[in-house]
N, C-alpha and C. Protein backbone atom coordinates (compact mmCIF):
# COMPACT_ATOMS: atom_id res chain seq x y z
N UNK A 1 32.37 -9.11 -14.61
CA UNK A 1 31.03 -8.84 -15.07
C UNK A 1 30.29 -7.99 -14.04
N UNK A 2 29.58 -6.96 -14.45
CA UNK A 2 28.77 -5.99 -13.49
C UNK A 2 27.80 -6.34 -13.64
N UNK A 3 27.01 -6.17 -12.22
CA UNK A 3 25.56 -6.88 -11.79
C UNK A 3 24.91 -5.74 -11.94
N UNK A 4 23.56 -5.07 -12.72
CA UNK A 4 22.93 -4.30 -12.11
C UNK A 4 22.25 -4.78 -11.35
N UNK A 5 21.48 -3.75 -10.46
CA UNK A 5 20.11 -4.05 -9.55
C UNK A 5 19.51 -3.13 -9.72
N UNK A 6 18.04 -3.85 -9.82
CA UNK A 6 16.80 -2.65 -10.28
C UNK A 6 16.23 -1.68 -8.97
N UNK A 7 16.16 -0.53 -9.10
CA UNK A 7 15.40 0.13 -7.64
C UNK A 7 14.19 -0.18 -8.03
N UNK A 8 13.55 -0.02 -6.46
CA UNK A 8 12.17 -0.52 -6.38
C UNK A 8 11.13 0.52 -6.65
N UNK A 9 10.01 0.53 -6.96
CA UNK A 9 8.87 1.57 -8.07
C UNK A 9 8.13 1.73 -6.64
N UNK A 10 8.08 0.89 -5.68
CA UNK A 10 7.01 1.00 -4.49
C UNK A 10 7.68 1.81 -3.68
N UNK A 11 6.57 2.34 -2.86
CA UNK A 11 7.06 3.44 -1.90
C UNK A 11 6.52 3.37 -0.75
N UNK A 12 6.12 3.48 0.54
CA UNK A 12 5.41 3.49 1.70
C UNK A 12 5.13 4.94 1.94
N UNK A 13 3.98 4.73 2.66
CA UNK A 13 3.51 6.55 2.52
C UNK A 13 2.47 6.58 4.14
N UNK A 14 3.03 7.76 4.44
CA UNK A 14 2.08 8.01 5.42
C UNK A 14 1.12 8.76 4.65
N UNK A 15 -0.30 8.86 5.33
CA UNK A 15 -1.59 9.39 5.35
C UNK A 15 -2.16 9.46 6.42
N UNK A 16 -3.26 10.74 6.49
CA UNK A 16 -3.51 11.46 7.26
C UNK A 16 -5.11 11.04 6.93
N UNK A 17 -5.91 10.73 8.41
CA UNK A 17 -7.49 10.32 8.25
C UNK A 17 -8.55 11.52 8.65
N UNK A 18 -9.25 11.43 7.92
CA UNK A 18 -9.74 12.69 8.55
C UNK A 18 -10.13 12.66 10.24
N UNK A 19 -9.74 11.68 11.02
CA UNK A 19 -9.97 11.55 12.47
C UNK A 19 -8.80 11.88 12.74
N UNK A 20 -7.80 12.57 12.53
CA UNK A 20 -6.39 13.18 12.53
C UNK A 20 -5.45 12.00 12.70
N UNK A 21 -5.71 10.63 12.44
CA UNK A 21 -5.04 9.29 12.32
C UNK A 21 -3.83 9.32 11.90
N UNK A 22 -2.93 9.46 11.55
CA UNK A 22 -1.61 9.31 10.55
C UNK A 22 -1.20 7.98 11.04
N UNK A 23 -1.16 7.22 9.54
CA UNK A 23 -0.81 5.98 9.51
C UNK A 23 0.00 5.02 8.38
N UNK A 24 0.94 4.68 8.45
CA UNK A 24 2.03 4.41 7.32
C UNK A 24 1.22 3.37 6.60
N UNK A 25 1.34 3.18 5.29
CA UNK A 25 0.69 2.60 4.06
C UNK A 25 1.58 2.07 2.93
N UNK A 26 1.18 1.40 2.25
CA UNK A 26 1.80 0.93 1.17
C UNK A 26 1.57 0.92 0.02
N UNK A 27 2.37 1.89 -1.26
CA UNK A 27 1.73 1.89 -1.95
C UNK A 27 1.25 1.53 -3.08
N UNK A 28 0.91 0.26 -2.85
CA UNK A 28 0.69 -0.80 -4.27
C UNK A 28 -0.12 -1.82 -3.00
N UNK A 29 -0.53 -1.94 -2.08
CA UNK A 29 -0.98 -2.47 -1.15
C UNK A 29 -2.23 -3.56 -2.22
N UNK A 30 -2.34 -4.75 -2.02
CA UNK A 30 -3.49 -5.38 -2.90
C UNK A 30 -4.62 -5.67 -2.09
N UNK A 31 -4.64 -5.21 -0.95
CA UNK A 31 -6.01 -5.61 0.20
C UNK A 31 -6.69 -3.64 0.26
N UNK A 32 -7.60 -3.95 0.48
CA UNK A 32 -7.87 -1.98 1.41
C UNK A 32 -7.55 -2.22 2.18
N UNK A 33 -7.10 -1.03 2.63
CA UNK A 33 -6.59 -1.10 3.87
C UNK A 33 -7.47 0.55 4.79
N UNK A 34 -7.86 -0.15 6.06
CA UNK A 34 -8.72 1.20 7.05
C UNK A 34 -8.14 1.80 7.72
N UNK A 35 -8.41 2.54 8.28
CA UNK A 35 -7.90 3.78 9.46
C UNK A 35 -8.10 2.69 10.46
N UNK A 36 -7.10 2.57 11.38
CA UNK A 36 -6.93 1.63 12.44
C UNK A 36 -7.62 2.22 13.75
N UNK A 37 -8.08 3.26 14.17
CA UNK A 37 -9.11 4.05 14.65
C UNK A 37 -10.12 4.52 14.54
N UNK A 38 -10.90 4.74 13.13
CA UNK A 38 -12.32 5.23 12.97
C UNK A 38 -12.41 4.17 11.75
N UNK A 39 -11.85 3.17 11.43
CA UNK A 39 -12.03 1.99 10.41
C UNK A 39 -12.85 2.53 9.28
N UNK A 40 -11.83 4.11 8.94
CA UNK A 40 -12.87 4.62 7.82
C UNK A 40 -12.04 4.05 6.37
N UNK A 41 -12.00 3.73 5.14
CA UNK A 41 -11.02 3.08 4.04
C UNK A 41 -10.89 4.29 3.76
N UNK A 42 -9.10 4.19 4.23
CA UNK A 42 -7.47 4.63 3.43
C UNK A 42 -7.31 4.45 2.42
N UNK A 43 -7.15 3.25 1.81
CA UNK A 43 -6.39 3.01 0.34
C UNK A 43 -7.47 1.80 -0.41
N UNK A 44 -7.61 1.56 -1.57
CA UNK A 44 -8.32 0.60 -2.19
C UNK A 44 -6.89 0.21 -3.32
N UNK A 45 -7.34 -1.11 -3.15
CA UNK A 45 -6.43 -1.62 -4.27
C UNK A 45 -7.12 -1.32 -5.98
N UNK A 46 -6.28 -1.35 -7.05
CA UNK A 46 -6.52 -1.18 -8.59
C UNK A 46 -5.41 -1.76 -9.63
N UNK A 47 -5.28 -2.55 -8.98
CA UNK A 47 -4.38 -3.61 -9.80
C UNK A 47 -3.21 -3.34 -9.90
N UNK A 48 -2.57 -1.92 -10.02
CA UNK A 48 -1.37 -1.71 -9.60
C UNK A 48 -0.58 -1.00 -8.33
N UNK A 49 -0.90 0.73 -8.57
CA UNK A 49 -0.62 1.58 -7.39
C UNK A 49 -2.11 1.89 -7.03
N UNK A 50 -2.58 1.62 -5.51
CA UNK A 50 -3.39 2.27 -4.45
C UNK A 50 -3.86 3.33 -4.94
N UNK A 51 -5.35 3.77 -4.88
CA UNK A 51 -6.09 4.76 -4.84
C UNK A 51 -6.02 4.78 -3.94
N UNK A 52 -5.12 5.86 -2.91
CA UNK A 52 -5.19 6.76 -1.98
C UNK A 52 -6.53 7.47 -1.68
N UNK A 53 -7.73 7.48 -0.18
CA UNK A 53 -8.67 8.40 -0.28
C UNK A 53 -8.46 9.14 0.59
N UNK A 54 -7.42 9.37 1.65
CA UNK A 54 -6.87 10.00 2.97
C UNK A 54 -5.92 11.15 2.03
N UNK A 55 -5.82 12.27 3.35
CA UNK A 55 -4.44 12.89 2.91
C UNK A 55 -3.06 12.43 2.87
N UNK A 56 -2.38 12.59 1.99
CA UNK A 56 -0.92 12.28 1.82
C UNK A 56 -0.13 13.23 2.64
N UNK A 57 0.58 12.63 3.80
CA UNK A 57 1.69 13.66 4.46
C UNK A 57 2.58 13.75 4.30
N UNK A 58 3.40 12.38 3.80
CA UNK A 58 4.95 12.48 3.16
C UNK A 58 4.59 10.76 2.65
N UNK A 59 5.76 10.80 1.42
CA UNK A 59 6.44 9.82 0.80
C UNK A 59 7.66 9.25 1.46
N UNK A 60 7.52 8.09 2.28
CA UNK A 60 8.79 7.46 2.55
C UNK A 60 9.78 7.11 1.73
């Protein structure tokens, strides 16, 4: 009998703060989450995937 396994829909993402911050994120994260240096809000949760408000630099 063959097992599938499902890949995962979530992704981790760096973003870029406008205080030139780059900081890895998550993206389905259910808390906001701030810039760990100018504690300006990165991401807001929306019940599923993160409203991103930073720049996106790459998709992990």
């Amino acid at each position: 009998m063959e097992e599938i396994i499902k890949t995962p829909t979530s992704k981790f993402i760096k973003v870029k703060c406008s205080c030139k911050n780059e900081q890895i994120i998550f993206g389905k994260a259910s808390s906001t989450v701030k810039c760990l240096v100018c504690d300006k809000i990165l991401s807001k949760p929306r019940g599923g995937k993160s409203v991103i408000k930073g720049k996106v630099v790459e998709v992990l």
